[in-house]
Protein backbone atom coordinates (compact mmCIF):
# COMPACT_ATOMS: atom_id res chain seq x y z
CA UNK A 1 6.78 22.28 0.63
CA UNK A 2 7.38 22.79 4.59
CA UNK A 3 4.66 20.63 5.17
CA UNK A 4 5.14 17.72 2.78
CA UNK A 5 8.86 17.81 3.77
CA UNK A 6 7.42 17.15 7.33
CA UNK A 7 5.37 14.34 6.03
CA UNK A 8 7.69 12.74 4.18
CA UNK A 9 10.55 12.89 7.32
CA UNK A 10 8.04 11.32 9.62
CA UNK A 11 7.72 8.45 7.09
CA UNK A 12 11.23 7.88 6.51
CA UNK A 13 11.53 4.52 8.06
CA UNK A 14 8.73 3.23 5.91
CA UNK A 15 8.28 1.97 1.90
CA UNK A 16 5.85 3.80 0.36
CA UNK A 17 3.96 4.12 -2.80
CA UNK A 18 3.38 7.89 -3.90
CA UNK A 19 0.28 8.64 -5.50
CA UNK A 20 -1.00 11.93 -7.43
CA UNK A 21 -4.38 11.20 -7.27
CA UNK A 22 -6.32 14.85 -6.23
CA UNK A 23 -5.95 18.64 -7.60
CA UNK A 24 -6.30 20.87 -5.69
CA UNK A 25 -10.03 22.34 -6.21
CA UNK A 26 -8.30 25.63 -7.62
CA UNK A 27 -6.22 24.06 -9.92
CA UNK A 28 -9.14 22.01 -11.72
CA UNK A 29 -11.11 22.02 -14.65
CA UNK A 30 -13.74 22.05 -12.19
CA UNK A 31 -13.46 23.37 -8.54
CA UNK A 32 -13.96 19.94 -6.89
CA UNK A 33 -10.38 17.94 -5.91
CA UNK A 34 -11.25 14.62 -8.40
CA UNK A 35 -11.34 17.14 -11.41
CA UNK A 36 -8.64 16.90 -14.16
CA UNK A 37 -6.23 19.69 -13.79
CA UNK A 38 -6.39 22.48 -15.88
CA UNK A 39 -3.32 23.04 -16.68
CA UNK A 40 -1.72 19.34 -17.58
CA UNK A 41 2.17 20.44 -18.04
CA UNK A 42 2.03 21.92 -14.75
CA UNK A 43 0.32 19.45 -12.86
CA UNK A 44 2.92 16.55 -14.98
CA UNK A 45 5.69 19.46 -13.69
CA UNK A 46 4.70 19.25 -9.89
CA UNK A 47 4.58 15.38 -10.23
CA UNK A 48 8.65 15.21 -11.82
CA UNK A 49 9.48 18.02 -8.94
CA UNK A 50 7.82 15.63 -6.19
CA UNK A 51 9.41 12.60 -7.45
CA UNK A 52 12.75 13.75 -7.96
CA UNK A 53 12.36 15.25 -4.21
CA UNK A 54 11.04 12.38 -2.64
CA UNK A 55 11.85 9.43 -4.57
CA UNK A 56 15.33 9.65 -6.08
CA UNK A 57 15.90 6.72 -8.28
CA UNK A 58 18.16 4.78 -5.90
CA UNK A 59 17.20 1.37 -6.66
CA UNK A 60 14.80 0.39 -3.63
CA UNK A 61 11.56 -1.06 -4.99
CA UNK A 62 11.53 -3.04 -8.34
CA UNK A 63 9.43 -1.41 -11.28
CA UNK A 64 6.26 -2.90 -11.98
CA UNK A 65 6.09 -3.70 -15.87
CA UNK A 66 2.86 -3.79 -17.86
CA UNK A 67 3.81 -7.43 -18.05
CA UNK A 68 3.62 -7.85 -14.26
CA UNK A 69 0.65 -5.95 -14.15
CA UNK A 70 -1.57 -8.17 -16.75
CA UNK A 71 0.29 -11.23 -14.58
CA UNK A 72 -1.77 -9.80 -11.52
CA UNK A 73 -4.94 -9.43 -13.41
CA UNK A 74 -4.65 -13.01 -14.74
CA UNK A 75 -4.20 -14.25 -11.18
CA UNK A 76 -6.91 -11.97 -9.45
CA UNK A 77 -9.31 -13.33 -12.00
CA UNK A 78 -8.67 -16.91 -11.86
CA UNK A 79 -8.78 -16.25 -7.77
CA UNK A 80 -11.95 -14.51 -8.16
């Protein structure tokens, strides 16, 4: 945690968007860092620990509803 804690204190003065997109290539079904963990309770575990460290629900950044979200698609498509 020592150096995500370090991360995370350098970024302070920015918004950011967490993202749990990579295992760790020991953790996977497969050793390789895009592979689905093996073990999905811990994995959804370390992602509730990192959020509740790093991004306490104080009311910064509006949620993004499905309803936004097919809003966005609608637009990118009639834009593209």
């Amino acid at each position: 945690l020592d150096w995500f804690d370090q991360q995370m204190q350098a970024l302070a003065d920015f918004d950011l968007t967490v993202t749990f997109c990579f295992t760790p290539e020991h953790l996977g079904i497969v050793p390789n860092h895009t592979s689905a963990p093996r073990d999905l309770a811990g994995f959804a575990e370390f992602a509730a620990a990192m959020v509740r460290r790093y991004a306490p629900a104080l009311g910064r950044a509006p949620v993004a509803t499905m309803d936004v979200m097919h809003g966005v698609d609608a637009v990118d498509s009639a834009q593209g």
